[in-house]
N, C-alpha and C. Protein backbone atom coordinates (compact mmCIF):
# COMPACT_ATOMS: atom_id res chain seq x y z
N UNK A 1 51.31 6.83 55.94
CA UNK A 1 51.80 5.69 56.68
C UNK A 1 52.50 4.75 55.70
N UNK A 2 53.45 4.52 56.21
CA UNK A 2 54.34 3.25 55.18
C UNK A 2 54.43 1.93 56.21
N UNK A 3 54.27 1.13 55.63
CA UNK A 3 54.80 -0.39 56.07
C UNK A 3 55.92 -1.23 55.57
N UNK A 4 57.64 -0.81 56.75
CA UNK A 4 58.37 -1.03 56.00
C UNK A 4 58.69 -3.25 55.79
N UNK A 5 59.35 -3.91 54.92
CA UNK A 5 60.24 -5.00 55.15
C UNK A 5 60.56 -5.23 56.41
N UNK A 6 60.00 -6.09 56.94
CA UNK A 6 60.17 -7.10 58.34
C UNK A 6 60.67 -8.56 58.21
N UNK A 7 62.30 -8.77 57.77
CA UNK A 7 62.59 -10.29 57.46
C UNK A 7 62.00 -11.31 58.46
N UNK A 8 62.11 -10.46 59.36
CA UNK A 8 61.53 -11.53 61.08
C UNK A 8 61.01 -11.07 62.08
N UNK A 9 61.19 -10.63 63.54
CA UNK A 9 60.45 -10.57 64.04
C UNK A 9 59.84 -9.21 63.99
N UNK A 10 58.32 -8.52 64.32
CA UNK A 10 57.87 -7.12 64.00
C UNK A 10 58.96 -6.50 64.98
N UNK A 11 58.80 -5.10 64.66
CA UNK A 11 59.60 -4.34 65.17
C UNK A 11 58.67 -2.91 65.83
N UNK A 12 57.71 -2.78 65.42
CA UNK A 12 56.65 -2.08 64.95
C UNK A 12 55.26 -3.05 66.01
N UNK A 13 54.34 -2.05 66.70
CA UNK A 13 53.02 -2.23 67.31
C UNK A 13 51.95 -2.68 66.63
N UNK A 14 52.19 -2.20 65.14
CA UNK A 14 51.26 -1.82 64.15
C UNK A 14 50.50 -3.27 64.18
N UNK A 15 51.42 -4.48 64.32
CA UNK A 15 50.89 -5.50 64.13
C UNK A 15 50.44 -6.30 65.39
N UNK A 16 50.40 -5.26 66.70
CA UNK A 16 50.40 -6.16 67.76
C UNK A 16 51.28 -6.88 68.55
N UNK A 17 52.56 -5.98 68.04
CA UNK A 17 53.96 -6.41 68.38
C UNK A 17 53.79 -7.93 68.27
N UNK A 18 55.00 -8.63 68.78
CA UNK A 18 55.20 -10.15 68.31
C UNK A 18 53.77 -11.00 68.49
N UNK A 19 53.05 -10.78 69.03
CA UNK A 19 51.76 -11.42 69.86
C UNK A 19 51.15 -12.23 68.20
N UNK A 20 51.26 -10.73 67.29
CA UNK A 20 50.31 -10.95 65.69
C UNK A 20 50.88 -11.14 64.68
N UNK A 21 52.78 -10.65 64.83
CA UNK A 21 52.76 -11.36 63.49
C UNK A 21 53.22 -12.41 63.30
N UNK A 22 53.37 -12.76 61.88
CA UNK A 22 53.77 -14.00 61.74
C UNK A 22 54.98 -13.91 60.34
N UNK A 23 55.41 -12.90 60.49
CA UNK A 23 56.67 -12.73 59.24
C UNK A 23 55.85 -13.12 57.98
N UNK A 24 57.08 -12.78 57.19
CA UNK A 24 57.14 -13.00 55.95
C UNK A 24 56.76 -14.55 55.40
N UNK A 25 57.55 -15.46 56.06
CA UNK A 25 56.94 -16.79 55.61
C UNK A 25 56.55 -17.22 56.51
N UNK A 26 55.17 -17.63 56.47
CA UNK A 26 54.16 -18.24 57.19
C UNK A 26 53.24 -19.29 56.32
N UNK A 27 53.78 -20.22 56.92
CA UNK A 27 52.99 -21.60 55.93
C UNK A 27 51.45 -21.76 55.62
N UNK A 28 50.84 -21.59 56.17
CA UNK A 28 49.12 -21.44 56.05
C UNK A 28 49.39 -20.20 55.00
N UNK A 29 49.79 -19.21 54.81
CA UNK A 29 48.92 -18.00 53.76
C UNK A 29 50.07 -18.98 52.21
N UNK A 30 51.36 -19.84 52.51
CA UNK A 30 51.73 -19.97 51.64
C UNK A 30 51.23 -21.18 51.00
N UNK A 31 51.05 -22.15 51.67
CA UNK A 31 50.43 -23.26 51.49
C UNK A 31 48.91 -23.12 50.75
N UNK A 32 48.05 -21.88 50.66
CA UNK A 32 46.79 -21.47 50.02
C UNK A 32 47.33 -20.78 49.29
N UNK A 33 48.34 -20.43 48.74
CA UNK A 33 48.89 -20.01 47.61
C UNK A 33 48.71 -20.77 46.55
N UNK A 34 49.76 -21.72 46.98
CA UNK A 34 50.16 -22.97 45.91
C UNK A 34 48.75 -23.86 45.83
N UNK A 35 47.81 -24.03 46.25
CA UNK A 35 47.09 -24.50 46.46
C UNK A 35 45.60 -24.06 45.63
N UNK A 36 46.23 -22.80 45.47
CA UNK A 36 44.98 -21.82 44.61
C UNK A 36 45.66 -21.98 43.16
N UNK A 37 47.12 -21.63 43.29
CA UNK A 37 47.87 -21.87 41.75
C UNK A 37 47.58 -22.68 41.19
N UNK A 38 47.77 -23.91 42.21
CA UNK A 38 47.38 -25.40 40.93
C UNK A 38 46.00 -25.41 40.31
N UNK A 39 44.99 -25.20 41.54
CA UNK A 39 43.31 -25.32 40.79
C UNK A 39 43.32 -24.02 39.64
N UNK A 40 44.37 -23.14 39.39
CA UNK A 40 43.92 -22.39 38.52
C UNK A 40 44.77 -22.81 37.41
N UNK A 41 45.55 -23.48 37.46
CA UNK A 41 46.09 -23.93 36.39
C UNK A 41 45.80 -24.91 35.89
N UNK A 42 44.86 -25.78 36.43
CA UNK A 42 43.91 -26.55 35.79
C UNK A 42 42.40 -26.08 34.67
N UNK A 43 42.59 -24.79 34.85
CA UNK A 43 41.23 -23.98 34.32
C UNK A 43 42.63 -23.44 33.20
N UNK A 44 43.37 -22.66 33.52
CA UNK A 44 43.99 -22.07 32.17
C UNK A 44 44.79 -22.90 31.26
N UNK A 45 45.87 -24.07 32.27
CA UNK A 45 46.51 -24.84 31.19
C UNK A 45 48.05 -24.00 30.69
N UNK A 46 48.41 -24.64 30.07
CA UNK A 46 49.86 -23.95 29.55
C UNK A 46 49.68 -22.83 28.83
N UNK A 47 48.42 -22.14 28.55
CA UNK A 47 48.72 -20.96 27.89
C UNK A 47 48.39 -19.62 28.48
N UNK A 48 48.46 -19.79 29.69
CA UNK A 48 48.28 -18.54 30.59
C UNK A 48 49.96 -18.60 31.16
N UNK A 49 50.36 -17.18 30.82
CA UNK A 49 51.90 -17.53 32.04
C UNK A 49 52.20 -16.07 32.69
N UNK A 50 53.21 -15.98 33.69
CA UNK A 50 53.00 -14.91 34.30
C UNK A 50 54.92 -14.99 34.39
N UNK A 51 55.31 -13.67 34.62
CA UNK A 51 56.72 -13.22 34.60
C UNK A 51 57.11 -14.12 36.54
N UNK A 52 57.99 -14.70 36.67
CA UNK A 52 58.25 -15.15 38.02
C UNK A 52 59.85 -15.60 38.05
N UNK A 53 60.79 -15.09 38.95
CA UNK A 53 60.07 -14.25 39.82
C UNK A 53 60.31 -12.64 39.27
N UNK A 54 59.12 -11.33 40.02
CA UNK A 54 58.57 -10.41 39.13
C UNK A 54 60.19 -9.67 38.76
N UNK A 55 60.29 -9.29 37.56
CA UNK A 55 61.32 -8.24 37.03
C UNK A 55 62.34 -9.44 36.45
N UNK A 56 62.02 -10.54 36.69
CA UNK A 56 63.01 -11.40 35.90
C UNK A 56 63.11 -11.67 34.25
N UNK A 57 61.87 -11.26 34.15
CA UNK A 57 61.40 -11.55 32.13
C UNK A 57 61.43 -13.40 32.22
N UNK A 58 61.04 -14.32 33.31
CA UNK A 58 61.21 -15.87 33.37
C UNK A 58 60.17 -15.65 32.48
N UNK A 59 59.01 -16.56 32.27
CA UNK A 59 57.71 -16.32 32.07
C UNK A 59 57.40 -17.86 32.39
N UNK A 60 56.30 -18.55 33.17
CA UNK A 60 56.34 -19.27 33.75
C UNK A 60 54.86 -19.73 34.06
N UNK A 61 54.18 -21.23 33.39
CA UNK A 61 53.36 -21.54 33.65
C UNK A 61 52.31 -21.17 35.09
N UNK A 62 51.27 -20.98 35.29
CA UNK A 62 51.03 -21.27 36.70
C UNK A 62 51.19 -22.56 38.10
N UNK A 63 51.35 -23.71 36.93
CA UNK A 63 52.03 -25.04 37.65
C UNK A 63 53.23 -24.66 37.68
N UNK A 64 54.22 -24.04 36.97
CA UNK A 64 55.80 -24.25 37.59
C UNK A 64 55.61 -22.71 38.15
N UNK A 65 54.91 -21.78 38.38
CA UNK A 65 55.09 -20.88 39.70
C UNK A 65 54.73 -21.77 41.12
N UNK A 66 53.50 -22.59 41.08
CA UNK A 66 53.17 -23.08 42.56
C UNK A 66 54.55 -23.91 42.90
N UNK A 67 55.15 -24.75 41.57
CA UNK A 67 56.36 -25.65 41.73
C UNK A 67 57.42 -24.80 42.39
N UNK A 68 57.80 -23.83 41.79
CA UNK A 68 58.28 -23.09 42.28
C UNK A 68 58.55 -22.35 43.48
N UNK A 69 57.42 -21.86 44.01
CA UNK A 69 57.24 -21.92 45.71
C UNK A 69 57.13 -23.16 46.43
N UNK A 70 56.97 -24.29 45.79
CA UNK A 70 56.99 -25.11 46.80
C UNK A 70 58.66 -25.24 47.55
N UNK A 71 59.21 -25.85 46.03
CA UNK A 71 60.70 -25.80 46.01
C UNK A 71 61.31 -24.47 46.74
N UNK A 72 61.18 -23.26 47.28
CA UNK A 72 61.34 -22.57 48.35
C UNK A 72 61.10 -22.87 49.62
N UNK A 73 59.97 -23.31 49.71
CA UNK A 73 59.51 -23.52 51.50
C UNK A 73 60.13 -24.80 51.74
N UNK A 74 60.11 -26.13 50.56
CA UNK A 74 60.68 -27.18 51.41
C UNK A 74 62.30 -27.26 51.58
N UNK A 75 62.82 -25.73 50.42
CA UNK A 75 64.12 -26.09 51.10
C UNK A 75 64.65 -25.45 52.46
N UNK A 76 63.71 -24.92 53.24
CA UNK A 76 63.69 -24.57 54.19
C UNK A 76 64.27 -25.37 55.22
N UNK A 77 63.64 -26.77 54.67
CA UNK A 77 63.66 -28.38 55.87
C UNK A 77 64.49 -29.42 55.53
N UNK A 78 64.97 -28.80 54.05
CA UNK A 78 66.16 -29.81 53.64
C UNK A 78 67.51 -29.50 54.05
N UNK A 79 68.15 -30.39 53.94
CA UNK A 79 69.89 -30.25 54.06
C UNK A 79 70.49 -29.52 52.61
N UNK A 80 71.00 -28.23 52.99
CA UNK A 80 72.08 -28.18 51.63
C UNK A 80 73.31 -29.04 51.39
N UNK A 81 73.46 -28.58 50.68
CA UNK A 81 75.28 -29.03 50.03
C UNK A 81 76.28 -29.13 51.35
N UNK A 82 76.30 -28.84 52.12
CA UNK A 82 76.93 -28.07 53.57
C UNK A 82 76.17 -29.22 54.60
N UNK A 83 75.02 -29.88 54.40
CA UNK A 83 74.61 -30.33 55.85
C UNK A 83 73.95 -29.89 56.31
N UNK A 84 73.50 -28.40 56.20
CA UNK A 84 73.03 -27.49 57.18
C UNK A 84 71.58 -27.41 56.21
N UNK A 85 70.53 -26.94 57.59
CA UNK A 85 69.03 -27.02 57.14
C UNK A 85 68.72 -25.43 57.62
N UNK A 86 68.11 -24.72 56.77
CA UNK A 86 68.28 -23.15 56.88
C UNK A 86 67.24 -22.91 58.21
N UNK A 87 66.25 -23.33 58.06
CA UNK A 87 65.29 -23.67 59.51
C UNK A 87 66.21 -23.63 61.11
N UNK A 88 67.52 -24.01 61.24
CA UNK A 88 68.29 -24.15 61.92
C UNK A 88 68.74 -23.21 62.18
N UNK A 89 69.55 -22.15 61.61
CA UNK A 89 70.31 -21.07 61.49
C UNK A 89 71.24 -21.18 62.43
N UNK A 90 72.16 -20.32 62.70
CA UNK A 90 73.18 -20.20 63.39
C UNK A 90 73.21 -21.72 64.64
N UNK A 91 72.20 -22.48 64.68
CA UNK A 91 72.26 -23.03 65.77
C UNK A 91 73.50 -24.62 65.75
N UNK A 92 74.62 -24.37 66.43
CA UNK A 92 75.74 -25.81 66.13
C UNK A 92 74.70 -26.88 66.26
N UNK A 93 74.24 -26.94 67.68
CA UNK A 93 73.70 -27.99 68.13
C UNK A 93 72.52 -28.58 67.35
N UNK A 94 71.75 -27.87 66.66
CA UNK A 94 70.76 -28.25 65.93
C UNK A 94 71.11 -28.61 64.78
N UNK A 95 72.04 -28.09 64.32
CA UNK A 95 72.98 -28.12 63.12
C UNK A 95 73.38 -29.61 62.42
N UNK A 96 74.63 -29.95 63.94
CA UNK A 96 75.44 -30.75 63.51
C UNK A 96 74.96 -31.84 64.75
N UNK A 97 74.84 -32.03 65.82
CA UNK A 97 74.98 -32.81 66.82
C UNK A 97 73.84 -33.91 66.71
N UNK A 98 73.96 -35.06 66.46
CA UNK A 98 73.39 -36.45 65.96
C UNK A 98 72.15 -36.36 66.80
N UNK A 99 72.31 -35.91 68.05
CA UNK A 99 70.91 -36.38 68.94
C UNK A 99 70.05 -34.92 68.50
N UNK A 100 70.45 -34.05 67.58
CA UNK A 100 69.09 -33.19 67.28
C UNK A 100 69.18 -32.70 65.54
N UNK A 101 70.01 -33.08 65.28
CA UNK A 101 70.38 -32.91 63.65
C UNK A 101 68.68 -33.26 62.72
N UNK A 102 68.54 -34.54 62.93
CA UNK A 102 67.50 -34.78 62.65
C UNK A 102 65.94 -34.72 62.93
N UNK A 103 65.60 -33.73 64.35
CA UNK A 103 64.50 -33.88 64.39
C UNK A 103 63.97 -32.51 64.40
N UNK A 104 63.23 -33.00 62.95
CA UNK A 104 62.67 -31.64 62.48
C UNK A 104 61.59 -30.85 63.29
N UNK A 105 62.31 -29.71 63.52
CA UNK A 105 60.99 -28.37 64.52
C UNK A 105 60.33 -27.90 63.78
N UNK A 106 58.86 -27.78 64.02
CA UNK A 106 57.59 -27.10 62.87
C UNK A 106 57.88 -25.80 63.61
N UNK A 107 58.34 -24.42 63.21
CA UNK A 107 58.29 -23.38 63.57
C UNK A 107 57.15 -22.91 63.12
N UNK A 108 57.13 -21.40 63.57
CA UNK A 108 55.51 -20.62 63.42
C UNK A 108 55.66 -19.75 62.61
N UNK A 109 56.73 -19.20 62.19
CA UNK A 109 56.78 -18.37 60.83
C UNK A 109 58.81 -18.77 60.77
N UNK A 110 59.19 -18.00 59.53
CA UNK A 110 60.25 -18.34 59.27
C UNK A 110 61.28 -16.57 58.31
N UNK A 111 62.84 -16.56 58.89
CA UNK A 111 62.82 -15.57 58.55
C UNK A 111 62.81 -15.04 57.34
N UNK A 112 62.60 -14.22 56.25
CA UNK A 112 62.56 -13.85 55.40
C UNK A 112 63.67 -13.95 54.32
N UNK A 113 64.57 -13.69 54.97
CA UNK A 113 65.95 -13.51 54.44
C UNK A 113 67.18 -15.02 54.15
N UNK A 114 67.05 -15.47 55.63
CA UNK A 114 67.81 -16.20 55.86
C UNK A 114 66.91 -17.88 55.79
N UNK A 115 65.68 -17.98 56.39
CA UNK A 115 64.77 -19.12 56.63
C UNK A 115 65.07 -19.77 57.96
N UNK A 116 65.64 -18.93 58.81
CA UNK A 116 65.54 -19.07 60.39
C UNK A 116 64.53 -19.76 61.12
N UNK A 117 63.81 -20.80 61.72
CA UNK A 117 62.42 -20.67 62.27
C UNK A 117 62.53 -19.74 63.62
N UNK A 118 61.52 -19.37 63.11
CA UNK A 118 61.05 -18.24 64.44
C UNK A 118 60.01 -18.36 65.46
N UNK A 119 59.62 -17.84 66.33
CA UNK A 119 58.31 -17.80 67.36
C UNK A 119 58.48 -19.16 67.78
N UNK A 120 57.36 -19.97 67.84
CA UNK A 120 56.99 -21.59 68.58
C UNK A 120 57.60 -22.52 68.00
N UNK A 121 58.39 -23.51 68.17
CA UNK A 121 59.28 -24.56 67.76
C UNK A 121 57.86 -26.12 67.24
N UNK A 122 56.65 -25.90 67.98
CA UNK A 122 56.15 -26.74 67.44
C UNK A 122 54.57 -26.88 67.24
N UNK A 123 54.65 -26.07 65.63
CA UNK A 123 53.64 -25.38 65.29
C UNK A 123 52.71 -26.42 64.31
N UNK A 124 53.07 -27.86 64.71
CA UNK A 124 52.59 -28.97 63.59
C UNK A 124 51.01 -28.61 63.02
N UNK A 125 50.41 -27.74 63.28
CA UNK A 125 48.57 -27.74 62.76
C UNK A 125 49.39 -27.15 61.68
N UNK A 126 50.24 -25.70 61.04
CA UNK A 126 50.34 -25.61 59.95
C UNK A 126 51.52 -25.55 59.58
N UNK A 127 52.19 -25.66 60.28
CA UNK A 127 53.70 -26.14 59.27
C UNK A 127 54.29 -27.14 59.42
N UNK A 128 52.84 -28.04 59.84
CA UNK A 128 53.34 -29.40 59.47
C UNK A 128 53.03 -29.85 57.69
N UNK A 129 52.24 -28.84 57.16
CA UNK A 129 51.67 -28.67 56.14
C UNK A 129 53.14 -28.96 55.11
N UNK A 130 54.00 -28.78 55.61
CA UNK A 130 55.19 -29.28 54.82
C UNK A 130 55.39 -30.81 54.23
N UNK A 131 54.52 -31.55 54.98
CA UNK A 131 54.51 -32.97 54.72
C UNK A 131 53.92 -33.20 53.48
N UNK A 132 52.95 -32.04 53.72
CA UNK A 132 52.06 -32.69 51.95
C UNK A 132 52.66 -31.94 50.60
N UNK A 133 53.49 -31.00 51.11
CA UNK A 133 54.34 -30.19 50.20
C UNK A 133 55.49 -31.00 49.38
N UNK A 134 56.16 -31.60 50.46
CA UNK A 134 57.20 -32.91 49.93
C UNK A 134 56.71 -34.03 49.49
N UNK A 135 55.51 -34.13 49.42
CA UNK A 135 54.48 -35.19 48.93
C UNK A 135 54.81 -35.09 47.15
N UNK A 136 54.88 -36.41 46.53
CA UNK A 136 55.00 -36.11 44.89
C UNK A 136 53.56 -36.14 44.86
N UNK A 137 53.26 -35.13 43.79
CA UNK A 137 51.49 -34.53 43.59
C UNK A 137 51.37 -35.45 42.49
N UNK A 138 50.12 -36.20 42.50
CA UNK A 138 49.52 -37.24 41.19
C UNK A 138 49.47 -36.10 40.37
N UNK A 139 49.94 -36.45 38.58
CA UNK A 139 49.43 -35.88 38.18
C UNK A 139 48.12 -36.31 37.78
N UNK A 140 47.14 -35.79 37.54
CA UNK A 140 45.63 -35.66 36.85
C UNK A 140 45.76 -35.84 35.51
N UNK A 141 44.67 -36.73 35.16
CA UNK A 141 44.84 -36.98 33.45
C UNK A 141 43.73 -36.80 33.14
């Protein structure tokens, strides 16, 4: 059995068809990511580092890997260079049009590839979790 790359929605039963999954980015498993990174990089410190991202030869604290994913998911909700917020995707109206430009949808997973939101438009229990993501983190002394 193989389990192939699913940027977005399953395609495949395996998971319960759309009912179970939740794609590739899904804020709750990513948000306990970064969340596990930092408390462990408080135990190792700058001299533990790990290659990120893998096959690149970066080599990269465990604080600037969690930094690192954060800076992925929140640019999900930001505006690029362009205006456009990848969460949006193809959509004009969400895009550009003043009465919805700005009001940000907590989607339920997001696509892989592109950062589409996908499934439920307002999933605030965990991807509202973005709020504390854009949060500047105290540092600890």
């Amino acid at each position: 059995m193989t389990v192939d790359y699913e940027p977005a929605d399953s395609r495949s039963d395996m998971y319960g068809g759309n009912s179970n999954w939740r794609g590739p980015i899904w804020f709750p498993i990513n948000y306990l990511i970064i969340e596990s990174l930092q408390k462990f990089y408080h135990y190792y410190g700058d001299d533990f580092k790990i290659e990120c991202p893998t096959g690149s030869g970066r080599m990269l604290t465990i604080n600037e890997v969690a930094d690192e994913l954060t800076r992925r998911l929140t640019r999900l909700f930001l505006r690029d260079p362009q205006g456009r917020r990848p969460i949006y995707g193809g959509s004009e109206l969400q895009q550009t049009d003043p009465n919805f430009r700005d009001y940000i949808q907590f989607f339920e997973f997001f696509h892989g590839d592109t950062g589409r939101g996908l499934g439920a438009s307002h999933q605030t229990g965990w991807t509202g979790l973005i709020a504390k993501l854009l949060q500047p983190r105290r540092e600890e002394h």
